[in-house]
N, C-alpha and C. Protein backbone atom coordinates (compact mmCIF):
# COMPACT_ATOMS: atom_id res chain seq x y z
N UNK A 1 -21.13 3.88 27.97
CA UNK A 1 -21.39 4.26 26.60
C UNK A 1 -22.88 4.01 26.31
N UNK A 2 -23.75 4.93 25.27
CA UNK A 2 -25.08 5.15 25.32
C UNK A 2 -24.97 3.68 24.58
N UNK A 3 -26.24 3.43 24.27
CA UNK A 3 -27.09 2.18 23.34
C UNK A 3 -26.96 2.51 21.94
N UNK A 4 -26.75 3.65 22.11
CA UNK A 4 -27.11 4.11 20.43
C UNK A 4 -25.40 4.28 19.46
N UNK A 5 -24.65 4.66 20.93
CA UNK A 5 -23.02 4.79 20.20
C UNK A 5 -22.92 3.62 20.34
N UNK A 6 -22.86 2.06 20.96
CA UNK A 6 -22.52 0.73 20.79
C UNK A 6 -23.22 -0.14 19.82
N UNK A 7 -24.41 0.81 19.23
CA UNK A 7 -24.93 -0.19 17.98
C UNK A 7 -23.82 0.40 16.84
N UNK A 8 -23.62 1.61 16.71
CA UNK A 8 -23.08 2.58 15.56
C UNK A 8 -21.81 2.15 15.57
N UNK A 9 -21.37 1.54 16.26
CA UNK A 9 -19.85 1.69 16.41
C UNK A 9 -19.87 -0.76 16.06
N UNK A 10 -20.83 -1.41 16.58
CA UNK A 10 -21.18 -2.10 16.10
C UNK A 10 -20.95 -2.78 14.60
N UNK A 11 -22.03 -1.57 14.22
CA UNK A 11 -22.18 -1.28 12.44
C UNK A 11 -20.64 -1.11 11.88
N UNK A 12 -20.29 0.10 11.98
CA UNK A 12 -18.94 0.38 11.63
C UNK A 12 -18.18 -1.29 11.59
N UNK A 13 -17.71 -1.40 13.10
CA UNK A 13 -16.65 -2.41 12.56
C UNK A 13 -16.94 -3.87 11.76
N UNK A 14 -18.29 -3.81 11.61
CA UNK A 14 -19.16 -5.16 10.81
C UNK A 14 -18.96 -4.79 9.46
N UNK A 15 -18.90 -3.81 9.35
CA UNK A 15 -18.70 -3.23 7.88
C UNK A 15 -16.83 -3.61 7.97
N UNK A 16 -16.21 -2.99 7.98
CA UNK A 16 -14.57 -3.09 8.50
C UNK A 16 -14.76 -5.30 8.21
N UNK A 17 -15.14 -5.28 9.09
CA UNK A 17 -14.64 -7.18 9.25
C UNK A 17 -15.17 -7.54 7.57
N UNK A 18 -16.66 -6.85 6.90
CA UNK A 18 -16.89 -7.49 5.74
C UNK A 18 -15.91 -7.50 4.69
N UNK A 19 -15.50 -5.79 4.76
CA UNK A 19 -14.09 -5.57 3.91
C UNK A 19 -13.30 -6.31 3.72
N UNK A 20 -12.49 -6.72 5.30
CA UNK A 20 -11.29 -7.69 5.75
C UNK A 20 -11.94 -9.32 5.01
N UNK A 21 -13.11 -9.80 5.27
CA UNK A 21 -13.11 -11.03 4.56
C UNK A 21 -13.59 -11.10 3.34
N UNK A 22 -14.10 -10.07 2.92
CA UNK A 22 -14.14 -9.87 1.32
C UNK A 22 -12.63 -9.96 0.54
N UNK A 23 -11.66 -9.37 0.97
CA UNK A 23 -10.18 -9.46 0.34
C UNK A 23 -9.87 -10.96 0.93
N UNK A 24 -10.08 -11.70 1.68
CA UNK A 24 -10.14 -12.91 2.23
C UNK A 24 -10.49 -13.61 1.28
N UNK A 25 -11.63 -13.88 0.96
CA UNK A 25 -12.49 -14.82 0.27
C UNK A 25 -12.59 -14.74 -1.01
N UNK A 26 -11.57 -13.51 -1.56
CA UNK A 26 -11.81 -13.23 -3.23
C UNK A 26 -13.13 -12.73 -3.26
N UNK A 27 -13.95 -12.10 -2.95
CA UNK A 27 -15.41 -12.12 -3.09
C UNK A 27 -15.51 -11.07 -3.95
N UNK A 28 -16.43 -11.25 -4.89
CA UNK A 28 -16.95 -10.00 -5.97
C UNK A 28 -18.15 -9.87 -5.38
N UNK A 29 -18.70 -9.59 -4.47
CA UNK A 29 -20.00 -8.73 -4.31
C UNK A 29 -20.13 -7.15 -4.22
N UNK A 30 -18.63 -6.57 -4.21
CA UNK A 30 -18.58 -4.96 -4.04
C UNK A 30 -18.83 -5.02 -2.83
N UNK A 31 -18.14 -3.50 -2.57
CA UNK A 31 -17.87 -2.85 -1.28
C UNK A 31 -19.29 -2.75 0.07
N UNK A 32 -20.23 -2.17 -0.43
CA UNK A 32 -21.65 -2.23 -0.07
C UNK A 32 -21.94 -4.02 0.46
N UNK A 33 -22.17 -4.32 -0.33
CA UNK A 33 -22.47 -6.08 -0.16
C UNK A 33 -22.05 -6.66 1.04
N UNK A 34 -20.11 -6.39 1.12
CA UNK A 34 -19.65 -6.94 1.69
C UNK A 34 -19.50 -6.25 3.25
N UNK A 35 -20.06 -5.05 3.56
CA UNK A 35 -20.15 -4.26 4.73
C UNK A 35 -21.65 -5.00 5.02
N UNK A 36 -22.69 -5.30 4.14
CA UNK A 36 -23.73 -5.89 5.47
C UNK A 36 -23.32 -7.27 5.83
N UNK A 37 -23.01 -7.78 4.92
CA UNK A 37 -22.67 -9.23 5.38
C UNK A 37 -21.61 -9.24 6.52
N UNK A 38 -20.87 -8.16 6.35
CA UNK A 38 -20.27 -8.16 7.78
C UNK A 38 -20.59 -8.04 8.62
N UNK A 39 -21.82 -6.96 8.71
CA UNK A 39 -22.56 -6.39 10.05
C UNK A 39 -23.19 -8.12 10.05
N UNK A 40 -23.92 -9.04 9.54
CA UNK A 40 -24.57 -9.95 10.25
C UNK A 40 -23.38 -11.18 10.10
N UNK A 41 -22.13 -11.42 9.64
CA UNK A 41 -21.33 -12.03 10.58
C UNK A 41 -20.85 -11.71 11.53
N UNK A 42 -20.97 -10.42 11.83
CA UNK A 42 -20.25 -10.52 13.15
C UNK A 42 -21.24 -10.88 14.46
N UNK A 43 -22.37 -10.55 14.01
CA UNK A 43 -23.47 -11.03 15.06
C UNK A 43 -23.12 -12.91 14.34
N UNK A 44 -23.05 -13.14 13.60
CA UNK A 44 -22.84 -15.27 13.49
C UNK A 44 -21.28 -15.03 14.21
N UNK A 45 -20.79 -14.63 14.46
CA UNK A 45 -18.92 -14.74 14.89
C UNK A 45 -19.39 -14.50 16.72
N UNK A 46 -20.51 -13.61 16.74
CA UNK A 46 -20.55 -13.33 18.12
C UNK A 46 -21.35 -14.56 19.07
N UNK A 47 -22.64 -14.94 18.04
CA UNK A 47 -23.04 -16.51 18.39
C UNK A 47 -21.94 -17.49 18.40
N UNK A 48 -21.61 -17.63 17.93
CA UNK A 48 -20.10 -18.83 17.75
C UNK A 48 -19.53 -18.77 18.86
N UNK A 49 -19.01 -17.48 19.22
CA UNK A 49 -18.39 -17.35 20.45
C UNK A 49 -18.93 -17.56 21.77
N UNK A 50 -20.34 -16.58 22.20
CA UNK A 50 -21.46 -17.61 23.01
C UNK A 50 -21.40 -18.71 23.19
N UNK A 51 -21.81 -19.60 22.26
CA UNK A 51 -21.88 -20.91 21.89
C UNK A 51 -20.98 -21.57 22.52
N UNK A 52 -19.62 -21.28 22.06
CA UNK A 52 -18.23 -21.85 22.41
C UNK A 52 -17.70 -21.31 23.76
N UNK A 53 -18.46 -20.06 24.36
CA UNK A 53 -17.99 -19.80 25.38
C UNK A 53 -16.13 -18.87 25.33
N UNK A 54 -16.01 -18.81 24.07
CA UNK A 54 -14.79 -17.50 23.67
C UNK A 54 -15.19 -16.21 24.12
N UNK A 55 -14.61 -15.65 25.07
CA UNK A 55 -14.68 -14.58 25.23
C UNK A 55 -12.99 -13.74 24.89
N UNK A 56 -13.40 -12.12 25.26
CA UNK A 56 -12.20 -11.57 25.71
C UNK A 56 -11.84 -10.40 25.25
N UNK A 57 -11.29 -10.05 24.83
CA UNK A 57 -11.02 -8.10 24.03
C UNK A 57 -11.38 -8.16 22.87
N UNK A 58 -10.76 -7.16 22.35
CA UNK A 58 -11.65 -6.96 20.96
C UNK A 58 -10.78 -7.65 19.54
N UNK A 59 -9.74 -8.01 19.93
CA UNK A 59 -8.90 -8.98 19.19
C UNK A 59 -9.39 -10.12 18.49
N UNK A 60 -9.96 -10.90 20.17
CA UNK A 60 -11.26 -11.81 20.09
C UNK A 60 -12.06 -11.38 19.62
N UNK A 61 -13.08 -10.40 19.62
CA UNK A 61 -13.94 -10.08 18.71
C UNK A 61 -14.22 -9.84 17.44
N UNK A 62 -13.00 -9.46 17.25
CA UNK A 62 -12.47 -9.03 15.69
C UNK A 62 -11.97 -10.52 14.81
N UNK A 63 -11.34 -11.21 15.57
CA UNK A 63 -11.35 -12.78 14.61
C UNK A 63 -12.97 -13.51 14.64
N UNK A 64 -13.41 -13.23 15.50
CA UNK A 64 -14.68 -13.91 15.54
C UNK A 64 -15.80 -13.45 14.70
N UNK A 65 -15.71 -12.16 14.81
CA UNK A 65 -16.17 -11.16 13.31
C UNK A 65 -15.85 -11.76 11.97
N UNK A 66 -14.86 -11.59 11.88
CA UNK A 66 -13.92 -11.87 10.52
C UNK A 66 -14.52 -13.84 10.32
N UNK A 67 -14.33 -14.65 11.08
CA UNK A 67 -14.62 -16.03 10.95
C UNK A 67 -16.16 -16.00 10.68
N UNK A 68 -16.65 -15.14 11.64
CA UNK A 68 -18.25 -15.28 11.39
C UNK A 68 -18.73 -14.82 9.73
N UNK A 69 -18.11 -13.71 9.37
CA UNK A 69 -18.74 -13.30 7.95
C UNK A 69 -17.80 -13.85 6.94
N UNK A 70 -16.67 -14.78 6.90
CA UNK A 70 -16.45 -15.73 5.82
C UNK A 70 -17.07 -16.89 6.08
N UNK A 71 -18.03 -17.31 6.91
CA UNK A 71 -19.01 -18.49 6.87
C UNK A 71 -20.19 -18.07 6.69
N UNK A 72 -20.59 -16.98 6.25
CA UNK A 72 -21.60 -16.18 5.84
C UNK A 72 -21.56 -15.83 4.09
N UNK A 73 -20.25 -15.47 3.55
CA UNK A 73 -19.92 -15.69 2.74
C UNK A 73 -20.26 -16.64 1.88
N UNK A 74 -19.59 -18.00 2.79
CA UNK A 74 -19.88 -19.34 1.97
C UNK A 74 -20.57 -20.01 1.98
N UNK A 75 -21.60 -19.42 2.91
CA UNK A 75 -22.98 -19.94 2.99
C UNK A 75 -23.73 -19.31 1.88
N UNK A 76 -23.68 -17.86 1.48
CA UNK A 76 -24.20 -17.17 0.31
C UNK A 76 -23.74 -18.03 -0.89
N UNK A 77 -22.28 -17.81 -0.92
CA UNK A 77 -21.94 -18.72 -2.23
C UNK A 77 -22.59 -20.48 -2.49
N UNK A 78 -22.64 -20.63 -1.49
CA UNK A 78 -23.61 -22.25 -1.66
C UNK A 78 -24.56 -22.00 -2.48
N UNK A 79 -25.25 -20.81 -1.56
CA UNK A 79 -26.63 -21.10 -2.53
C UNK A 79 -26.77 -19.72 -3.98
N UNK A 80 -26.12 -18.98 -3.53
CA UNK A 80 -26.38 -17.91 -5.07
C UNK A 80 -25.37 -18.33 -5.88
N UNK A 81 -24.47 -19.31 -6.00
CA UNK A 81 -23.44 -20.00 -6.73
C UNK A 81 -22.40 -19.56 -6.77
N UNK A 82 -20.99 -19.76 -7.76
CA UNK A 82 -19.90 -19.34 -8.09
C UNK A 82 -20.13 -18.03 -8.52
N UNK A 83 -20.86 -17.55 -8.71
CA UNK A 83 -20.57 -15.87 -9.03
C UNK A 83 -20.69 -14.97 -8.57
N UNK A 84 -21.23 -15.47 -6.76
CA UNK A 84 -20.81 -14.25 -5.58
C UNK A 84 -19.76 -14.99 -4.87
């Protein structure tokens, strides 16, 4: 698969995981908001996994996504407060 369909396809499901932990987390940031914060948890879900040495299909990838952008989440909410 080219470089350019594995970033796009990347994007896509980072957006998808923000969705999934936006209905997770109660989050009011809207739909938009919660698709980038997905795209850069899933790159923090994909460090985590590195880190930890988790590998494996995309199952694994997809919880590690999803874990990565609700600690992205609540890292936002720390600091922009209770109203994201």
């Amino acid at each position: 698969m080219s470089t350019l369909w594995s970033i796009l396809i990347a994007i896509l499901v980072g957006a998808l995981i923000g969705w999934l932990a936006g209905i997770l987390m109660k989050s009011k940031h809207g739909f938009w908001m919660n698709c980038l914060l997905g795209i850069i948890g899933g790159a923090v879900g994909s460090a985590i996994g590195s880190f930890l040495k988790i590998g494996g299909g995309w199952v694994v990838s997809l919880l590690l996504g999803i874990a990565g952008t609700v600690i992205v989440i609540a890292v936002v909410r720390l600091i922009m407060g209770k109203k994201w």
